[in-house]
Protein backbone atom coordinates (compact mmCIF):
# COMPACT_ATOMS: atom_id res chain seq x y z
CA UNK A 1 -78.25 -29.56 31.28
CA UNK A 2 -75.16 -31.39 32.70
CA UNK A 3 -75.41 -33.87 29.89
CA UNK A 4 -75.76 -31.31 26.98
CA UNK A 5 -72.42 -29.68 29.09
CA UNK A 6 -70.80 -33.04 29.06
CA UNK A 7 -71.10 -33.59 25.12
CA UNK A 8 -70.11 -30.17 24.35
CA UNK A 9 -66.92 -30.44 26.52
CA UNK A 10 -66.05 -33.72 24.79
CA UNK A 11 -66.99 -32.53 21.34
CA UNK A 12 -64.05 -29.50 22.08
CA UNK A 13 -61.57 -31.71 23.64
CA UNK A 14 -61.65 -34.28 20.14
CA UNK A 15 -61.49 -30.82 18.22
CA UNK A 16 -58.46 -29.41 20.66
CA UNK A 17 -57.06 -32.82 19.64
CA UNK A 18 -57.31 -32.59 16.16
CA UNK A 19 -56.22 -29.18 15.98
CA UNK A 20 -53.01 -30.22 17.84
CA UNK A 21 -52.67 -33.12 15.25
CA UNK A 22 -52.85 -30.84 12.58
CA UNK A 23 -50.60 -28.71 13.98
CA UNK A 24 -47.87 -31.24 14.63
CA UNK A 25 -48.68 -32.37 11.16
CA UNK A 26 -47.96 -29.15 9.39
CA UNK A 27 -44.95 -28.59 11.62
CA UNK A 28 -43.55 -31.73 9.99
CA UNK A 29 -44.36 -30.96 6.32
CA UNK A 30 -43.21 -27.46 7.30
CA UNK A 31 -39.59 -28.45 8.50
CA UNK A 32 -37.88 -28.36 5.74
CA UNK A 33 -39.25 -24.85 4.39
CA UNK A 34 -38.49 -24.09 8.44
CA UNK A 35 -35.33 -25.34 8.23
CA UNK A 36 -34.25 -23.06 4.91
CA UNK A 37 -35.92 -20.03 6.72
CA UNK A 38 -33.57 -20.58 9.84
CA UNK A 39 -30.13 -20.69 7.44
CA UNK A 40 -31.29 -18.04 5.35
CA UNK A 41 -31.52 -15.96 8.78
CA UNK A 42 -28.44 -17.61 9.86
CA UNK A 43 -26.59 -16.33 6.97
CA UNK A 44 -28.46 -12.46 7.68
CA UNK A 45 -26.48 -12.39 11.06
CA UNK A 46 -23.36 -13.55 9.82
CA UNK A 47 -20.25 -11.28 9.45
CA UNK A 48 -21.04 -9.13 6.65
CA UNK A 49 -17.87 -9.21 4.10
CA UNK A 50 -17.26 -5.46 5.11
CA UNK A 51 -17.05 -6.36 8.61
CA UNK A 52 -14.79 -9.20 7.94
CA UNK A 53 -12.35 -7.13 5.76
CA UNK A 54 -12.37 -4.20 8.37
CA UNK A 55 -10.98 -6.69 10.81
CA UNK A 56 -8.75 -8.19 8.34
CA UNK A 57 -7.58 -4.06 7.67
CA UNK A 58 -6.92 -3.51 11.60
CA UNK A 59 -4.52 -6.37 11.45
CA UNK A 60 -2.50 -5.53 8.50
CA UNK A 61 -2.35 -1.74 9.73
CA UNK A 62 -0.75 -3.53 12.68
CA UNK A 63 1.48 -5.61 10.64
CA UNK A 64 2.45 -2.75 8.17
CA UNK A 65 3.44 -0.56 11.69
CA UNK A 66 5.55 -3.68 12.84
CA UNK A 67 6.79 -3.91 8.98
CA UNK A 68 8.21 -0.09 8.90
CA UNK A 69 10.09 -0.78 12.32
CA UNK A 70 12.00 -3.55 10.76
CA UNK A 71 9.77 -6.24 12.66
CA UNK A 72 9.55 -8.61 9.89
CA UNK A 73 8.97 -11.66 11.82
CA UNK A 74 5.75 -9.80 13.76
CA UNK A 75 4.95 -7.99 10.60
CA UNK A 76 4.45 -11.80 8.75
CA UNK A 77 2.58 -12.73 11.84
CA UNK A 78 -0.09 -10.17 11.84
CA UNK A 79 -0.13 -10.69 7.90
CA UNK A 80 -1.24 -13.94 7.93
CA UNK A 81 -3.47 -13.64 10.85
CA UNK A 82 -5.45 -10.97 8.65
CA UNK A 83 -5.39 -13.54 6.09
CA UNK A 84 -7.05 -15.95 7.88
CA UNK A 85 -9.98 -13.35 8.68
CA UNK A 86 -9.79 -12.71 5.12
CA UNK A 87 -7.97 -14.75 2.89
CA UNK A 88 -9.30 -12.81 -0.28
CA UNK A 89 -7.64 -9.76 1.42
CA UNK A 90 -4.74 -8.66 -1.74
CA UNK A 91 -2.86 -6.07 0.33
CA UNK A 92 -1.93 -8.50 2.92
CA UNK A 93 -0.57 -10.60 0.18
CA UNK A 94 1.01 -7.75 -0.86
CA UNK A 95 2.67 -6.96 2.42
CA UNK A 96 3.62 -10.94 2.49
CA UNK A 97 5.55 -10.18 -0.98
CA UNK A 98 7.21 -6.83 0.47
CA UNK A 99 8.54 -9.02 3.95
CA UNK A 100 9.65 -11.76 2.00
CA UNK A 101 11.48 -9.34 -1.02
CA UNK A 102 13.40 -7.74 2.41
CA UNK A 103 14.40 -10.97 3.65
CA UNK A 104 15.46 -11.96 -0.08
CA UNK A 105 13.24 -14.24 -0.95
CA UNK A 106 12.89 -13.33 -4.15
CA UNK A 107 11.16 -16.42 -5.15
CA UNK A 108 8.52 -16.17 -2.18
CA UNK A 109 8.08 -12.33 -2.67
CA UNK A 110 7.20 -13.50 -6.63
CA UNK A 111 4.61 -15.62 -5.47
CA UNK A 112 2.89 -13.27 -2.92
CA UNK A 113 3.14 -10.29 -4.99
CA UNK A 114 1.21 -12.74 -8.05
CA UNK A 115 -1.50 -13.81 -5.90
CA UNK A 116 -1.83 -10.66 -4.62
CA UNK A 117 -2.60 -9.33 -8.19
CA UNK A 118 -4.82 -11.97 -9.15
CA UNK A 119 -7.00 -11.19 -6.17
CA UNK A 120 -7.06 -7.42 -6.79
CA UNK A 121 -8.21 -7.86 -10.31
CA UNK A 122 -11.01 -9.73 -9.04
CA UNK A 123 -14.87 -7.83 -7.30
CA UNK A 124 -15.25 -6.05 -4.93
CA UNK A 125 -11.36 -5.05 -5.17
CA UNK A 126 -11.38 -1.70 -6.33
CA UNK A 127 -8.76 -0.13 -9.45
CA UNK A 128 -7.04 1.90 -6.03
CA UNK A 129 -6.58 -1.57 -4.58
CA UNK A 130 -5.22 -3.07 -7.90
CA UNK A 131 -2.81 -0.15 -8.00
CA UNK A 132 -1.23 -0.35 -4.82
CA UNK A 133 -0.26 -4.32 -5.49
CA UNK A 134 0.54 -3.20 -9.38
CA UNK A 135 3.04 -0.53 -7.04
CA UNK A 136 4.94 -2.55 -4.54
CA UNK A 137 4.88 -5.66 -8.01
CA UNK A 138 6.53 -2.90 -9.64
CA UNK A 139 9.44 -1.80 -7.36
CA UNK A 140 10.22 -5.46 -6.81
CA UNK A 141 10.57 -5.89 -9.89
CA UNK A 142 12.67 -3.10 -10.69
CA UNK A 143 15.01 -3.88 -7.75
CA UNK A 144 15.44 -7.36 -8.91
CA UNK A 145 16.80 -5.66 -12.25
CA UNK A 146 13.62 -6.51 -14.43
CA UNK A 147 13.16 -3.31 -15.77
CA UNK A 148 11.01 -3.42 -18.61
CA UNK A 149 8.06 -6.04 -16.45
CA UNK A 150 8.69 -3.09 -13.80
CA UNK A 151 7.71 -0.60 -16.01
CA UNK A 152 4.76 -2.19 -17.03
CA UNK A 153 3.59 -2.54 -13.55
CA UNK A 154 3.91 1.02 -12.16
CA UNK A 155 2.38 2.49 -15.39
CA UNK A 156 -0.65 0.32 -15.04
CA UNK A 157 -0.78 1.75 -11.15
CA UNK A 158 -0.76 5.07 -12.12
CA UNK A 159 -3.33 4.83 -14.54
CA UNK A 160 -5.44 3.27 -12.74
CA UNK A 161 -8.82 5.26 -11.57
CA UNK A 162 -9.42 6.54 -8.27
CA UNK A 163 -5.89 6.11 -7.28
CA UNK A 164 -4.45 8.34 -4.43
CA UNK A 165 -0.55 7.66 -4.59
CA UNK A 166 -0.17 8.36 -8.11
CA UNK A 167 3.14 10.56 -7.35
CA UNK A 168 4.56 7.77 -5.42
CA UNK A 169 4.65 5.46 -8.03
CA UNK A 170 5.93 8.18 -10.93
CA UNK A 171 8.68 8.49 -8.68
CA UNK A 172 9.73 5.02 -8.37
CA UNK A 173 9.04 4.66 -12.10
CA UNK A 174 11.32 7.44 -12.35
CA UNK A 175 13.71 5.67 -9.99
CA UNK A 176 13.74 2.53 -12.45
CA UNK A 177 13.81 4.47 -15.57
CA UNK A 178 16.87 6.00 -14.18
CA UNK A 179 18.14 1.75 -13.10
CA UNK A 180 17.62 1.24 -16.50
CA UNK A 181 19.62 3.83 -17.89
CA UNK A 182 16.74 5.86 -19.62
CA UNK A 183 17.10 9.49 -18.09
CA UNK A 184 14.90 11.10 -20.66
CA UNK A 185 12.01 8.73 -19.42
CA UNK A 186 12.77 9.48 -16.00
CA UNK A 187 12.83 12.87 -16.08
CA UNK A 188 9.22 12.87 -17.54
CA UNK A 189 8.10 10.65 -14.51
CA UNK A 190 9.85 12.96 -11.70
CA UNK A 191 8.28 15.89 -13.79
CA UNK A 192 5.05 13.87 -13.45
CA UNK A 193 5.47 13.05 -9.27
CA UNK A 194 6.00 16.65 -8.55
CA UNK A 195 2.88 17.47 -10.20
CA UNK A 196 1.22 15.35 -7.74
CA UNK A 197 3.41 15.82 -4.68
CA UNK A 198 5.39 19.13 -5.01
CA UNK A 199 7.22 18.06 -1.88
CA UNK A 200 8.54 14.63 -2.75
CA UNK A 201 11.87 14.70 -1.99
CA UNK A 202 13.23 11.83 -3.84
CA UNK A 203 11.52 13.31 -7.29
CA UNK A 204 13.19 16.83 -6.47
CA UNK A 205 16.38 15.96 -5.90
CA UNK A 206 16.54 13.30 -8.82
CA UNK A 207 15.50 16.36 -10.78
CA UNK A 208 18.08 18.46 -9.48
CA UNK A 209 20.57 15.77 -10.15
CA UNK A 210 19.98 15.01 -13.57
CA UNK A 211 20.17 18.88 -14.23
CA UNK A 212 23.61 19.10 -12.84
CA UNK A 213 24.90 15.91 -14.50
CA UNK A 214 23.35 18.26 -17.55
CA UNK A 215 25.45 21.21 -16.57
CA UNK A 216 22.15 23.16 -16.12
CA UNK A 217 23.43 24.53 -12.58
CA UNK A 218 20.99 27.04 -11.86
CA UNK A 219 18.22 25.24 -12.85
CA UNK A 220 19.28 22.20 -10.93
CA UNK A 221 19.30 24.58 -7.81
CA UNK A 222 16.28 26.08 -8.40
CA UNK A 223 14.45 23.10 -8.41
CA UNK A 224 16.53 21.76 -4.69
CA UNK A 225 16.11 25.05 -2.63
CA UNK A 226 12.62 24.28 -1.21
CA UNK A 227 13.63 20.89 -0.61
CA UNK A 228 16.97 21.75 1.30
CA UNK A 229 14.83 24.23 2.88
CA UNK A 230 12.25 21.95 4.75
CA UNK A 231 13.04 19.00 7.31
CA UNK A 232 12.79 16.12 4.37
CA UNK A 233 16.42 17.88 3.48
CA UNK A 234 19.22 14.42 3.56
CA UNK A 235 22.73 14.06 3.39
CA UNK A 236 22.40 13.64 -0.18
CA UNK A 237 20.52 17.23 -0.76
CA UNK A 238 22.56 19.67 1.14
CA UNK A 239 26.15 18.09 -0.95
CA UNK A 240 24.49 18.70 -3.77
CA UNK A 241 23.19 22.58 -2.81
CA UNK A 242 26.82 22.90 -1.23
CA UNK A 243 28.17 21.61 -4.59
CA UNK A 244 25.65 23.82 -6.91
CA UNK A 245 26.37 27.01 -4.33
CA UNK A 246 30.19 26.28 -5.22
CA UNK A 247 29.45 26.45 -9.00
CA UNK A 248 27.27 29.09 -8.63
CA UNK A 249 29.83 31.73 -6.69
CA UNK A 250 27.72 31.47 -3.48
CA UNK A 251 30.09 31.16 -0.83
CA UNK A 252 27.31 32.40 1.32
CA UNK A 253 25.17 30.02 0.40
CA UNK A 254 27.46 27.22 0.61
CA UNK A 255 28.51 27.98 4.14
CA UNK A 256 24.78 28.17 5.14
CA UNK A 257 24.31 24.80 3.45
CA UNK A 258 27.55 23.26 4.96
CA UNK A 259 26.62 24.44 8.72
CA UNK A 260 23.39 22.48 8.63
CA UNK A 261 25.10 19.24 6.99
CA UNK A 262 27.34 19.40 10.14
CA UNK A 263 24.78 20.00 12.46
CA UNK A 264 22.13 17.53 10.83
CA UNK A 265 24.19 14.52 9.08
CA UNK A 266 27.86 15.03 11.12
CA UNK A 267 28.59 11.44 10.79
CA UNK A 268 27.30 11.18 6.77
CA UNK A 269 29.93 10.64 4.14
CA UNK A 270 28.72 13.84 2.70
CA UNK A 271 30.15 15.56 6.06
CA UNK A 272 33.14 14.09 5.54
CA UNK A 273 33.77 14.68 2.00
CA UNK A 274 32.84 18.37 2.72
CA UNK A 275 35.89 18.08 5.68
CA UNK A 276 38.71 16.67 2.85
CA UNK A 277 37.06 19.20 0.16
CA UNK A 278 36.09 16.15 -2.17
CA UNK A 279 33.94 18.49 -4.29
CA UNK A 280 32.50 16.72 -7.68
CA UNK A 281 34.64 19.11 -9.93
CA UNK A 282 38.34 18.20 -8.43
């Protein structure tokens, strides 16, 4: 009995031997298919690319904030720094182009702006995104006097699909149109901006300026009330509705217009030419 034991215990521990031998032997031949497995799971947990651009996105919005408070120098910092979470990311090149065309550095803001369109035409960049860069491209351009490139640019950004600031970039194209000396044009693209944004108040009161410089008075007025009625009313706005009440016979009107220049713009030349009575037609 205890030698039938015996030979059954050493018959298991040869197998437990070999099956550990096999064992380590697969493991080895294995390693390789192992190792693939382990970076193919390695590559499941990394940072998805939506992940990584929503990070790159929280530092631009902070370097777009620091941008509009005149913080250039932060505004590049936080720019970059999204850049090296993403640096596929166009809008921060875009930005980049925008800091650098306010510090004028034309020649920097070319090359930002540039790479920022080539990596906007390119998946999983959207049209929208392409049109944003093809919009700040565009007013660079234009304010560096290259009208016709301009052009180009800000039509392409409006036509492109899925694109939410369409009547921002009529009314710069408007803006350049007018640069370039081509009021017909421009009138088509304010015409255009207020179809999309009623309330923007550089399209209205280019509008209303180019129908006073036509002698269309009433019209030109028409289209400026709502705008000199709401708080996006400037300097600029209520001269011309105190100008275009003048013409009009509306000393009523004008008064009402000139009370809340003074109490809104006091220091503005506008106030001031109101004071002397520099009207446009003397």
């Amino acid at each position: 009995m205890n030698g039938r034991l015996g030979a059954q215990q050493f018959i298991q521990t040869v197998a437990l031997f070999a099956l550990v031998f096999v064992v380590l032997s697969l493991q080895a031949c294995l390693s390789p298919i192992r190792d693939a497995r382990t970076a193919q799971l390695d590559a499941l947990t990394a940072p998805e690319p939506d992940a990584q651009r929503e990070r790159a996105m929280r530092r631009l919005a902070l370097a777009s904030a620091y941008f509009e408070q005149n913080q250039s120098t932060a505004a590049l910092q936080e720019a970059r720094a999204a850049l090296q979470i993403d640096a596929t990311y166009p809008q921060a090149f875009s930005l980049i182009g925008l800091i650098h065309q306010r510090a004028n550095a034309p020649l920097l803001a070319q090359q930002s702006f540039e790479q920022a369109l080539e990596l906007a035409a390119r998946a999983p960049a959207t049209p929208a995104d392409l049109a944003e860069v093809q919009h700040n491209y565009g007013w660079f351009l234009c304010q560096q006097d290259r009208f016709e490139l301009a052009q180009t640019q800000l039509m392409q950004a409006v036509a492109q699909p899925g694109y939410q600031q369409g009547g921002k970039s009529w009314m710069a194209l408007g803006v350049c149109q007018l640069r370039a000396g081509q009021k017909t044009q421009a009138r088509r693209s304010f015409d255009a901006a207020l179809t999309l944004e009623p309330a923007n108040p550089v399209a209205r009161y280019q509008l209303a300026v180019l129908d006073w410089q036509n002698g269309d008075a009433l019209r030109a007025q028409a289209t400026l009330t709502s705008l000199n009625s709401s708080p996006q009313a400037s300097a600029e706005s209520l001269w011309l509705g105190i100008q275009l009440a003048r013409a009009l016979s509306q000393p009523q009107e004008q008064r009402r217009l000139a009370q809340q220049l003074n109490q809104f713009f006091p220091n503005s030349t506008q106030a001031l030419a109101l004071a002397q009575g520099k009207f446009q037609d003397q």
